[in-house]
C-alpha atoms as a PDB file:
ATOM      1  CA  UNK A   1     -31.557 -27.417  55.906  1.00  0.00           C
ATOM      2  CA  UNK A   2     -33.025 -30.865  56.562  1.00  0.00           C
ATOM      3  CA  UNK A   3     -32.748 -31.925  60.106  1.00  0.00           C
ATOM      4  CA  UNK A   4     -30.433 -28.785  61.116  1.00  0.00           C
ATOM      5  CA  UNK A   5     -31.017 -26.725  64.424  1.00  0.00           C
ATOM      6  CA  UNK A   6     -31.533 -23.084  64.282  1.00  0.00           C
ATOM      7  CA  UNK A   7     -31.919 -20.572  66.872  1.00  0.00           C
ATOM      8  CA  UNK A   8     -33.377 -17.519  66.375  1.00  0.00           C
ATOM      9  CA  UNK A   9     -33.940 -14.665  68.629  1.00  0.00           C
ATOM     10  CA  UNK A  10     -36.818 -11.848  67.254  1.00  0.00           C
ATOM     11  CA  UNK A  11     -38.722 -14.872  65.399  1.00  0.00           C
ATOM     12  CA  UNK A  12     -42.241 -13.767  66.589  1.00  0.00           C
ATOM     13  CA  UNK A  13     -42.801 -11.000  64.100  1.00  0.00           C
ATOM     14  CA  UNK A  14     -41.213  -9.616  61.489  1.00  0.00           C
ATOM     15  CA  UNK A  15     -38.149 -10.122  59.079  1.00  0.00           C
ATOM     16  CA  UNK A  16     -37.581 -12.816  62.011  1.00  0.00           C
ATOM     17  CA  UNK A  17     -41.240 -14.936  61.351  1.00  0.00           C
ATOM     18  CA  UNK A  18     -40.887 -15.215  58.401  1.00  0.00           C
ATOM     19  CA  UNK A  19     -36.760 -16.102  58.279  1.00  0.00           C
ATOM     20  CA  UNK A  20     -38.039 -19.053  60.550  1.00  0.00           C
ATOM     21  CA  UNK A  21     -40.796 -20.062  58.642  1.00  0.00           C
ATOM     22  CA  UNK A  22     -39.079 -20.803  55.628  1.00  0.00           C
ATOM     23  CA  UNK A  23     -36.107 -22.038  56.793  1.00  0.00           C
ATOM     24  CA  UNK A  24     -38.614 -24.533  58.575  1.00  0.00           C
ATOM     25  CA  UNK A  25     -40.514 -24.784  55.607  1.00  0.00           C
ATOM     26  CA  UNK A  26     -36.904 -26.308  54.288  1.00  0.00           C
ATOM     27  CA  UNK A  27     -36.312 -28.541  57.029  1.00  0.00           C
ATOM     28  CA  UNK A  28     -34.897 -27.007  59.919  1.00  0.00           C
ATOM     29  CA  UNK A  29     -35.971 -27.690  63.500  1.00  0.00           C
ATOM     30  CA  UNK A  30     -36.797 -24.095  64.562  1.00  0.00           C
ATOM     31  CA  UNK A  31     -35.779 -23.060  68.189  1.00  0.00           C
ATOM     32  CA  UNK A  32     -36.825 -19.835  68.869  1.00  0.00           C
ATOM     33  CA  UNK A  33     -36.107 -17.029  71.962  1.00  0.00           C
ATOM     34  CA  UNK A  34     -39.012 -15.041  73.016  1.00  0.00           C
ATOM     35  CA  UNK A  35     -40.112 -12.668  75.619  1.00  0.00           C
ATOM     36  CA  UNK A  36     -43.399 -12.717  75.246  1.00  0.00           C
ATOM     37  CA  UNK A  37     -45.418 -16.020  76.215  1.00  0.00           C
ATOM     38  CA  UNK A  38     -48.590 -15.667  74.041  1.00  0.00           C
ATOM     39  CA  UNK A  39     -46.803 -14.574  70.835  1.00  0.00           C
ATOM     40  CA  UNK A  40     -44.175 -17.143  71.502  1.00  0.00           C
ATOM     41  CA  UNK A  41     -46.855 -20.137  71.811  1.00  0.00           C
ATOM     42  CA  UNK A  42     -48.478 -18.473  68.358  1.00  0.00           C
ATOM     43  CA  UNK A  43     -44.995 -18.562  66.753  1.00  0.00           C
ATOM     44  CA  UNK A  44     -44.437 -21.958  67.502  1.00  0.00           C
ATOM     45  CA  UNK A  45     -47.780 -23.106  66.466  1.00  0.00           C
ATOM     46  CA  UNK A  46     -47.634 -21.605  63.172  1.00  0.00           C
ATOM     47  CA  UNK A  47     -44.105 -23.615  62.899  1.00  0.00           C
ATOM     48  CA  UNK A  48     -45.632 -26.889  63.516  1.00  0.00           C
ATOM     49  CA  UNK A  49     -48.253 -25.994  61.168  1.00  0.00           C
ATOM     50  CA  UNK A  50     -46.130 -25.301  58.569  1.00  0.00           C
ATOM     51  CA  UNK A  51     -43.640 -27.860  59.450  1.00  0.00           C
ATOM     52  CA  UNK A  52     -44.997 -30.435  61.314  1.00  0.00           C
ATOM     53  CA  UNK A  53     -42.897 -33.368  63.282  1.00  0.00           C
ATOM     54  CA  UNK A  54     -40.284 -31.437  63.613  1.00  0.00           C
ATOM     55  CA  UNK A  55     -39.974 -30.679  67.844  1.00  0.00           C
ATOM     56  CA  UNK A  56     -39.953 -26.679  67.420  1.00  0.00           C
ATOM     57  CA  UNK A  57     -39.285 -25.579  70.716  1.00  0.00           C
ATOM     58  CA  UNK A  58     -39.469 -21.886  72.151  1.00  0.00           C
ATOM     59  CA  UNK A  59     -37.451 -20.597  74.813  1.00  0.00           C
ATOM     60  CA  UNK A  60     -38.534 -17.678  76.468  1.00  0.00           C
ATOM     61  CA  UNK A  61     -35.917 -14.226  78.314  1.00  0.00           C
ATOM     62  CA  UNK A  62     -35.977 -10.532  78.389  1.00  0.00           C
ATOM     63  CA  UNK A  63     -32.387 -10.982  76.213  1.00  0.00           C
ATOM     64  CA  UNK A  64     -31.800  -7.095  77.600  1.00  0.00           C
ATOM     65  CA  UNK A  65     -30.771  -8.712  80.955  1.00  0.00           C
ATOM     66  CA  UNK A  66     -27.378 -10.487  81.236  1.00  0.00           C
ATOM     67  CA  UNK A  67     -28.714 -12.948  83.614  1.00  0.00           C
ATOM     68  CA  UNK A  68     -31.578 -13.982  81.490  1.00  0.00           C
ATOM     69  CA  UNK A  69     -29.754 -14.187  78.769  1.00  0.00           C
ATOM     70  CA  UNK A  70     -27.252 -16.421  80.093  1.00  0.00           C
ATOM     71  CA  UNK A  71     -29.965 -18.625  81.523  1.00  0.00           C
ATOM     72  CA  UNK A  72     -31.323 -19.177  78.222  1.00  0.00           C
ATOM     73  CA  UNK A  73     -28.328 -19.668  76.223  1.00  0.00           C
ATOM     74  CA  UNK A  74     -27.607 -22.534  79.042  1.00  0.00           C
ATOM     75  CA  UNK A  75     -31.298 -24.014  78.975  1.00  0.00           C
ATOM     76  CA  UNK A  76     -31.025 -23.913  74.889  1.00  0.00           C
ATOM     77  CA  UNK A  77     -26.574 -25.939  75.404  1.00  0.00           C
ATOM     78  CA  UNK A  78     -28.788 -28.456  77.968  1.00  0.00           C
ATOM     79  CA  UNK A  79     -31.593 -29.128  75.403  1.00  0.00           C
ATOM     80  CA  UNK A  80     -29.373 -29.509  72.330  1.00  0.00           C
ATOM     81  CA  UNK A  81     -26.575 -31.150  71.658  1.00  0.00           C
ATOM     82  CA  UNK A  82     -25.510 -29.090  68.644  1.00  0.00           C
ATOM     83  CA  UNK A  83     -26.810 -25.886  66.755  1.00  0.00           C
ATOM     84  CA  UNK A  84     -26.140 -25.296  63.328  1.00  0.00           C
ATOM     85  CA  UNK A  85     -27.043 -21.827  62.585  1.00  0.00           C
ATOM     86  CA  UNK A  86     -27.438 -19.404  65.383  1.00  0.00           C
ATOM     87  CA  UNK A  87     -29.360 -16.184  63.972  1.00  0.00           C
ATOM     88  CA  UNK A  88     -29.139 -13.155  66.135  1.00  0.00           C
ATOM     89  CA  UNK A  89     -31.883 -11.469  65.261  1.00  0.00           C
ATOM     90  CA  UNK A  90     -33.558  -9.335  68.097  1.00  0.00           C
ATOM     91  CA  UNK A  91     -33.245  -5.716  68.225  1.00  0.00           C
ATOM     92  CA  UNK A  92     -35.048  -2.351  69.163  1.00  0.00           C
ATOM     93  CA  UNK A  93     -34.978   1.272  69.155  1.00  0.00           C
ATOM     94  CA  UNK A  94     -35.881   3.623  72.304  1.00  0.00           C
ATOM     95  CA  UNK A  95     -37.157   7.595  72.203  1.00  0.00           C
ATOM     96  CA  UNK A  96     -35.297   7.834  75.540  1.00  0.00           C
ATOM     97  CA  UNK A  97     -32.452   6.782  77.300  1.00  0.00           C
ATOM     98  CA  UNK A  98     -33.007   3.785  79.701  1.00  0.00           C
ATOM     99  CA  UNK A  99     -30.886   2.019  81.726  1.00  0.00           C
ATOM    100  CA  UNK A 100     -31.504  -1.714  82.482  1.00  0.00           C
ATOM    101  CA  UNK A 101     -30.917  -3.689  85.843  1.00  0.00           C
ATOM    102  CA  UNK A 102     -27.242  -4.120  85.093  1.00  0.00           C
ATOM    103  CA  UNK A 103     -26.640  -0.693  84.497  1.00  0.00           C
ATOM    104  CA  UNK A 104     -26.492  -1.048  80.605  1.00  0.00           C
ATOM    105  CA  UNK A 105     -27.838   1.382  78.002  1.00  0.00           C
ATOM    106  CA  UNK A 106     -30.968  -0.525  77.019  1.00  0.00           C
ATOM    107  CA  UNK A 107     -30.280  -0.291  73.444  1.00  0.00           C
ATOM    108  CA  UNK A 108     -26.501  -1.778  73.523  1.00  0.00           C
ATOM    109  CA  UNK A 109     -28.008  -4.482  76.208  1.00  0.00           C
ATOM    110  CA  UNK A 110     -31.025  -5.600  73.543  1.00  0.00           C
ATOM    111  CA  UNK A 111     -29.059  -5.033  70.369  1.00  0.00           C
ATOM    112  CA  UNK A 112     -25.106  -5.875  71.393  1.00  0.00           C
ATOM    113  CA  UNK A 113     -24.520  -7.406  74.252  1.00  0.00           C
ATOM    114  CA  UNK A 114     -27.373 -10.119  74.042  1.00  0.00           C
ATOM    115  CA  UNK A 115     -26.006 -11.115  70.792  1.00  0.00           C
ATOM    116  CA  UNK A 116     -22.539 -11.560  72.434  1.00  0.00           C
ATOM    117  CA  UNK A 117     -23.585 -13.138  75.271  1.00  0.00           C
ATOM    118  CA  UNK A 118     -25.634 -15.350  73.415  1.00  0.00           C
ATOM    119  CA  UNK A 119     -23.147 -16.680  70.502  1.00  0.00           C
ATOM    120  CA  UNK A 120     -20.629 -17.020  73.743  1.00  0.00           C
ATOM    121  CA  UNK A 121     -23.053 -19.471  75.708  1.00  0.00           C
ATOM    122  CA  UNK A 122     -23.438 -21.553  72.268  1.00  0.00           C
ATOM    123  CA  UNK A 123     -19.832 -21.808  71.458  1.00  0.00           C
ATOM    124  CA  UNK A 124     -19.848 -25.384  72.506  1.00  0.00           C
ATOM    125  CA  UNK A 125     -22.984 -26.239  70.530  1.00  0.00           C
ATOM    126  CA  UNK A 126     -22.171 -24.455  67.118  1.00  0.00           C
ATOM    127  CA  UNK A 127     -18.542 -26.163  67.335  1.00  0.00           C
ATOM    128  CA  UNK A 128     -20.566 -29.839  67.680  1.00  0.00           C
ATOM    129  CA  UNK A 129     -22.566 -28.732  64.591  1.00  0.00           C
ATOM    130  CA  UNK A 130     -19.382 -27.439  62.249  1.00  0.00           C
ATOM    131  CA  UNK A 131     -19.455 -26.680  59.474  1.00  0.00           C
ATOM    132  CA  UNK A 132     -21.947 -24.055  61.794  1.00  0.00           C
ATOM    133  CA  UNK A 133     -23.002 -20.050  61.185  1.00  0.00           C
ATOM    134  CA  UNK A 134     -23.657 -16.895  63.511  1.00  0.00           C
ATOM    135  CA  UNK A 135     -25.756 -14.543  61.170  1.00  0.00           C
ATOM    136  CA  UNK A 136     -26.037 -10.848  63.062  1.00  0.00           C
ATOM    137  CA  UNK A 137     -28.624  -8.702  62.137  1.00  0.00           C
ATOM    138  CA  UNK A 138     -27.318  -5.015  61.587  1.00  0.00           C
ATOM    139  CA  UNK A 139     -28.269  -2.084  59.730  1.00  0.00           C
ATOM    140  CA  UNK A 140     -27.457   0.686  57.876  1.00  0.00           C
ATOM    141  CA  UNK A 141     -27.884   3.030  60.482  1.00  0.00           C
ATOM    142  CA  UNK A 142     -24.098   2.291  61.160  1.00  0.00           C
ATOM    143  CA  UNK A 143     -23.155   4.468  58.866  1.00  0.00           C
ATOM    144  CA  UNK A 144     -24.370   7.397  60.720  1.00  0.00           C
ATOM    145  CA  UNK A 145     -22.267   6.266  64.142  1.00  0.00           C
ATOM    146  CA  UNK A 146     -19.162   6.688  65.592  1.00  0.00           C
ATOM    147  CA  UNK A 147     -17.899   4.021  68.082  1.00  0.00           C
ATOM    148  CA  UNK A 148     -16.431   6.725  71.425  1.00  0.00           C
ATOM    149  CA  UNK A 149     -15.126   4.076  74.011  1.00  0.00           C
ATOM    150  CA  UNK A 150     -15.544   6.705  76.741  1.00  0.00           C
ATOM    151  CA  UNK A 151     -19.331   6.489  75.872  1.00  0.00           C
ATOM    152  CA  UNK A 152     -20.488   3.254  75.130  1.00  0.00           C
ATOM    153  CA  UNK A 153     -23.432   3.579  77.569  1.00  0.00           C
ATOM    154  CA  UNK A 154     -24.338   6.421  75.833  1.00  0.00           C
ATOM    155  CA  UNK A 155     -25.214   8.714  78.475  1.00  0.00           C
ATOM    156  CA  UNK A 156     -23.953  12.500  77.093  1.00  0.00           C
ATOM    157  CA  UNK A 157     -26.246  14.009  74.357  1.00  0.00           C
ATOM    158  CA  UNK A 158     -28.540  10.452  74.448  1.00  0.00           C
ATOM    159  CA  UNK A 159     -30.658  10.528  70.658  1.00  0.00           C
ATOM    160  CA  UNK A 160     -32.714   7.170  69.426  1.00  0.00           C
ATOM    161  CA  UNK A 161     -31.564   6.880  66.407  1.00  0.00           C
ATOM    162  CA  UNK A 162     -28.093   7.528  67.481  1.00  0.00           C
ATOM    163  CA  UNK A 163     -27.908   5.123  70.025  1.00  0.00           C
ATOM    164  CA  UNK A 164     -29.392   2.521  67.661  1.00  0.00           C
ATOM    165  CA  UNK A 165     -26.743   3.099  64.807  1.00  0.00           C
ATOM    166  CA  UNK A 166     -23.877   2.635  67.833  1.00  0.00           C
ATOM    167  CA  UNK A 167     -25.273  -0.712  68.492  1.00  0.00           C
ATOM    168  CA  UNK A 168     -25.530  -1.616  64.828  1.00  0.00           C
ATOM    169  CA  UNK A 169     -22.292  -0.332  64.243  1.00  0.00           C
ATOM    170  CA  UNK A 170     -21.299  -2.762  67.203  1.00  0.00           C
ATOM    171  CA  UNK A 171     -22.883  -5.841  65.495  1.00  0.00           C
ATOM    172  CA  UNK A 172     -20.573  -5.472  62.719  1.00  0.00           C
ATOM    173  CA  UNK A 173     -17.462  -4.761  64.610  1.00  0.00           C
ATOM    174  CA  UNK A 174     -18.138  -7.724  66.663  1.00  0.00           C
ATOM    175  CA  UNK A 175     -18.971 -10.486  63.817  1.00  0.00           C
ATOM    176  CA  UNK A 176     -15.559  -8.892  62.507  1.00  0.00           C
ATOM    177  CA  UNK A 177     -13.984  -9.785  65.382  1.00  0.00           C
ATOM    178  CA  UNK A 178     -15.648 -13.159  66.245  1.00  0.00           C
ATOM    179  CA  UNK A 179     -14.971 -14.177  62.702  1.00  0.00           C
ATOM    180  CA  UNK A 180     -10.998 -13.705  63.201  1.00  0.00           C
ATOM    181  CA  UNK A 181     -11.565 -15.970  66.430  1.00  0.00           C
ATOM    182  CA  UNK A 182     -13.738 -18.364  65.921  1.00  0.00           C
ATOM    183  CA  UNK A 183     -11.714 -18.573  62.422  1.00  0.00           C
ATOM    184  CA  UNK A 184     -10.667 -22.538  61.219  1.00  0.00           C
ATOM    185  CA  UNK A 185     -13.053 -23.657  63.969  1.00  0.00           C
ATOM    186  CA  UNK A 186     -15.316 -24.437  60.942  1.00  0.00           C
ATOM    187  CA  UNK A 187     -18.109 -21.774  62.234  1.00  0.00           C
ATOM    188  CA  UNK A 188     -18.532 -18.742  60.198  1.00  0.00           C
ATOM    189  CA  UNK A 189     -19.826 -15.238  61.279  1.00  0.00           C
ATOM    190  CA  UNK A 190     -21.548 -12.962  59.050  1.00  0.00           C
ATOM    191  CA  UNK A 191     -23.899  -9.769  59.662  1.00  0.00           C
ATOM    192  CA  UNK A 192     -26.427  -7.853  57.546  1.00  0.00           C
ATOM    193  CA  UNK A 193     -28.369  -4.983  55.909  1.00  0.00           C
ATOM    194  CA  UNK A 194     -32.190  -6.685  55.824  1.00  0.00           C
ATOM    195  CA  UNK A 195     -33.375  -3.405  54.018  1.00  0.00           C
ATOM    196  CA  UNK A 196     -35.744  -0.789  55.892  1.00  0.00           C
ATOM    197  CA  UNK A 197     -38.968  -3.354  56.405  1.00  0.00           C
ATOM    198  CA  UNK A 198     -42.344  -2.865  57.064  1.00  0.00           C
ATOM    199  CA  UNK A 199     -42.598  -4.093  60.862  1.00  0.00           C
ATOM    200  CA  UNK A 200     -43.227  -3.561  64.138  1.00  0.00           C
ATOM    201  CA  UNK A 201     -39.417  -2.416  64.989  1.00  0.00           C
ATOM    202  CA  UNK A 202     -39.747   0.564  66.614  1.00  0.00           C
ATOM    203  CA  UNK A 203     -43.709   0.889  67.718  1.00  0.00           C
ATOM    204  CA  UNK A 204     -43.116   1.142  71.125  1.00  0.00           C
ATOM    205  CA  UNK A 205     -39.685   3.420  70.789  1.00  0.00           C
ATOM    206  CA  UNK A 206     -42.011   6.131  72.507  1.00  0.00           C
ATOM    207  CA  UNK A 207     -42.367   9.710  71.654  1.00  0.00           C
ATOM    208  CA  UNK A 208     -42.393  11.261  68.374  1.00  0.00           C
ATOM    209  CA  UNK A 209     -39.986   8.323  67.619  1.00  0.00           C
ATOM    210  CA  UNK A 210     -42.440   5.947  67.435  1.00  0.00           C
ATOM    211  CA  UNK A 211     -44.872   7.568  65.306  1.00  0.00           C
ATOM    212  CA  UNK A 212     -42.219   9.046  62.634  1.00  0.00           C
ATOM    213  CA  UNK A 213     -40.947   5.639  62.203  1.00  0.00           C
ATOM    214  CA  UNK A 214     -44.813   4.074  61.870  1.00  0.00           C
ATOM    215  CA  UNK A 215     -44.703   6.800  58.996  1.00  0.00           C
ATOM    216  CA  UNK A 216     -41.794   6.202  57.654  1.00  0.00           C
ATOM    217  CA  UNK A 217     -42.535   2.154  57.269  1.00  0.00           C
ATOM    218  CA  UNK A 218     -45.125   3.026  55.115  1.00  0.00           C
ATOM    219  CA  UNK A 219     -42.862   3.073  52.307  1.00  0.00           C
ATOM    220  CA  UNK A 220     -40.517   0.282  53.739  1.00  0.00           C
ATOM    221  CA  UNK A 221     -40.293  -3.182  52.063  1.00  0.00           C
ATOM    222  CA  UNK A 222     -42.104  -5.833  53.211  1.00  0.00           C
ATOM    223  CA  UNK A 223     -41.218  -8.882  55.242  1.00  0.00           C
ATOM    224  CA  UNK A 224     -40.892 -11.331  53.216  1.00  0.00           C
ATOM    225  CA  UNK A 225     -38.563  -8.998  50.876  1.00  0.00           C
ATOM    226  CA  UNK A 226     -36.580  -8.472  54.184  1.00  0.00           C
ATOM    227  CA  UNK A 227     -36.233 -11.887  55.598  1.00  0.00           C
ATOM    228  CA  UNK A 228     -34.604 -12.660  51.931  1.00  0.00           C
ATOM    229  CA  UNK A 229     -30.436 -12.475  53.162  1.00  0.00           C
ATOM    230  CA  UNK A 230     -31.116 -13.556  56.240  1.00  0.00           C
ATOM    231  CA  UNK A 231     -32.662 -17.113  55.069  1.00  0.00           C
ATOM    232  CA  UNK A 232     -29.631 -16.761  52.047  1.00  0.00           C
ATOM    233  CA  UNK A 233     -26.866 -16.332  55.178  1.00  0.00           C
ATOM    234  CA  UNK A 234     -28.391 -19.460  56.824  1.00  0.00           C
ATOM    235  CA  UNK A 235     -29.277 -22.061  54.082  1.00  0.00           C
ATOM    236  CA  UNK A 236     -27.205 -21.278  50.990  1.00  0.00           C
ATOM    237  CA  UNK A 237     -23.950 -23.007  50.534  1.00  0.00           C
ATOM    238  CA  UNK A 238     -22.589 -20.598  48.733  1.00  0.00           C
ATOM    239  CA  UNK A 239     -21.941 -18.608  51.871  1.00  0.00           C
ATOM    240  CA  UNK A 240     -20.766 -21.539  53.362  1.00  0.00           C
ATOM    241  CA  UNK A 241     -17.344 -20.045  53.730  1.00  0.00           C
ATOM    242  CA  UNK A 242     -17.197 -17.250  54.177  1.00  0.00           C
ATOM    243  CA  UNK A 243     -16.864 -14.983  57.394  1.00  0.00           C
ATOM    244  CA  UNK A 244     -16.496 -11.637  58.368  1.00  0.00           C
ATOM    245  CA  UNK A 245     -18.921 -10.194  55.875  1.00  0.00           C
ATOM    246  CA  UNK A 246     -21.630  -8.124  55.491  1.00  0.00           C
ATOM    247  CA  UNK A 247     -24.589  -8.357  54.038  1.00  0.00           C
ATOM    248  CA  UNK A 248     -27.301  -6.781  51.843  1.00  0.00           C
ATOM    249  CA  UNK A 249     -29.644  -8.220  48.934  1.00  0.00           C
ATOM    250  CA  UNK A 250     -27.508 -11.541  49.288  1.00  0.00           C
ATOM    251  CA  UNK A 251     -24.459  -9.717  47.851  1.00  0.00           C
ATOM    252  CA  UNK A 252     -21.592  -9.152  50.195  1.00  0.00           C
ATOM    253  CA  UNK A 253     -21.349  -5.390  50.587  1.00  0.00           C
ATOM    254  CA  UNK A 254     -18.996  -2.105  52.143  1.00  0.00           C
ATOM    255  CA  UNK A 255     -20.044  -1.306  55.465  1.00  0.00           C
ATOM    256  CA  UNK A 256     -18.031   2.211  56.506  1.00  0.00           C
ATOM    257  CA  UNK A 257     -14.155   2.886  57.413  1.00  0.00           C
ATOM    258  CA  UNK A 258     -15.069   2.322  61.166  1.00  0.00           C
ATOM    259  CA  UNK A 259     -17.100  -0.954  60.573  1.00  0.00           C
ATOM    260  CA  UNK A 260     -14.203  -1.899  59.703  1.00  0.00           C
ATOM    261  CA  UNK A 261     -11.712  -1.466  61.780  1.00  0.00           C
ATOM    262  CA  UNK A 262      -9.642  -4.360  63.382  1.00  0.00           C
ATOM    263  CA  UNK A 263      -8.573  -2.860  66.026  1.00  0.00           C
ATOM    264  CA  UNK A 264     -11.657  -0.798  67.327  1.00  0.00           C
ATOM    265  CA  UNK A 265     -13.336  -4.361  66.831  1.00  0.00           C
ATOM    266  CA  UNK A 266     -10.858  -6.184  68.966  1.00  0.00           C
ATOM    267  CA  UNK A 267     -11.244  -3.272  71.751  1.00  0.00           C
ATOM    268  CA  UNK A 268     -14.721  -3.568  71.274  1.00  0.00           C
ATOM    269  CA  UNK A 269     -14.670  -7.343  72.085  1.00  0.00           C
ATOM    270  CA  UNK A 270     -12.603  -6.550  75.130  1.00  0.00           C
ATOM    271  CA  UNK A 271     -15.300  -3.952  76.584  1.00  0.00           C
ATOM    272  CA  UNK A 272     -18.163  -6.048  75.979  1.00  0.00           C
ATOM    273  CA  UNK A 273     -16.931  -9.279  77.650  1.00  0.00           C
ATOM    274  CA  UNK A 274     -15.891  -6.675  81.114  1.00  0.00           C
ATOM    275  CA  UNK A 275     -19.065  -5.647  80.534  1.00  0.00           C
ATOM    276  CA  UNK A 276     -20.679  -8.775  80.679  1.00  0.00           C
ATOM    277  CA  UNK A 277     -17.953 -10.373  83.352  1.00  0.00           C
ATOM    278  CA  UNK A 278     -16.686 -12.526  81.328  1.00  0.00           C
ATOM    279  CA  UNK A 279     -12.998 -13.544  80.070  1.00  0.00           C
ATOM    280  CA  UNK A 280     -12.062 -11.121  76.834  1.00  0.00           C
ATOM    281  CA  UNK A 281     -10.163 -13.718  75.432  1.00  0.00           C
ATOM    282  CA  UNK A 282     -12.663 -15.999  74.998  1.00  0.00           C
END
């Protein structure tokens, strides 16, 4: 990882810390997306601690916002002129339904469509860097969903859980489907399983959601444990190509019938970029 670029969104805690400060610890020039100012200066700091002279840089958006996250994915094209691994990374859960400024489902803005819309305003940047990787964080929670194309927002019979295993389910679909694209461009596209960790995903879901999942974590793995495939997906060359896969413990793995279907993710790919005003064949 010497000298390479990496982006990572959801770097200031979590499976997403400590992802960055290894693969910094190995090299990398860390360039982080953040919402929050404080914990985004702390992240940093703890980067250049670890690996110092290396110009980590944090950006900072609410990457549930289409505009911000355009902005950033611009500011981040304008800073550097290539990126090597982009690790989608951010992600939450919500007790109840919210809509965002844009009119999206909060948790398919935060968990899908930022990841789209980010990965689209790098295209440029990861082709400069190729051979180049998109690693999307998913879950096993897919397995419980069902992609319905007349509700993508979500809105009839809205449950947490539910909504977060759609969006999940979405992540795979759409590395599926960027893969095919983006395919002899010399960037790959790969998601994963990190394993249920011991964070703070899901704290501030709200409700009873919040404190059953606080409960639940107290059996989860830990962090480190966690951040394991994702650092494998971005460093190892043995992963170096292949796309379209999904990941968990660092072994490719089955994600269900509907993760992976070819054409729900192609239809998929369609929706998102109308959602995000964008040209679907891009």
């Amino acid at each position: 990882m010497h000298a390479k670029v990496v982006v990572i969104t959801g770097a200031t805690s979590g499976i997403g810390q400590v992802t960055a400060e290894r693969l910094a610890g190995m090299g990398a020039r860390i360039v982080q997306v953040a919402r929050d100012r404080s914990r985004g200066e702390a992240a940093v700091a703890r980067l250049r601690e670890r690996a110092p002279g290396l110009a980590h840089r944090v950006h900072y958006a609410d990457l549930s916002r289409i505009a911000d996250t355009r902005r950033v994915a611009a500011e981040i094209a304008a800073a550097e002129p290539r990126v090597d691994v982009l690790i989608n990374n951010a992600g939450a859960v919500f007790n109840s339904r919210r809509v965002t400024e844009d009119g999206l489902e909060l948790t398919l803005a935060t968990n899908h469509m930022a990841y789209f819309l980010l990965t689209h305003g790098l295209r440029e940047r990861l082709s400069a860097a190729a051979p180049a990787r998109v690693i999307n964080t998913a879950s096993e929670s897919h397995r419980r969903a069902r992609l319905d194309f007349d509700d993508l927002q979500s809105a009839r019979n809205y449950r947490g859980l539910a909504a977060y295993g759609l969006s999940k389910l979405c992540n795979i679909l759409y590395t599926r489907e960027l893969a095919r694209r983006w395919a002899g461009t010399g960037v790959t596209a790969n998601s994963l399983h990190p394993g249920f960790v011991a964070t703070r995903f899901g704290h501030r879901s709200g409700g009873l959601l919040s404190y059953a999942i606080r409960v639940a974590q107290l059996f989860a793995i830990s962090t480190e444990k966690g951040a394991e495939t994702l650092v494998y997906l971005a460093s190892s060359p043995e992963v170096a190509t292949i796309s379209g896969g999904y990941f968990y413990k660092c072994q490719l793995s089955t994600p269900t019938r509907e993760a992976q279907d070819d054409a729900a993710a192609k239809r998929l790919w369609g929706e998102t970029a109308k959602l995000a005003g964008l040209d679907k064949e891009n």
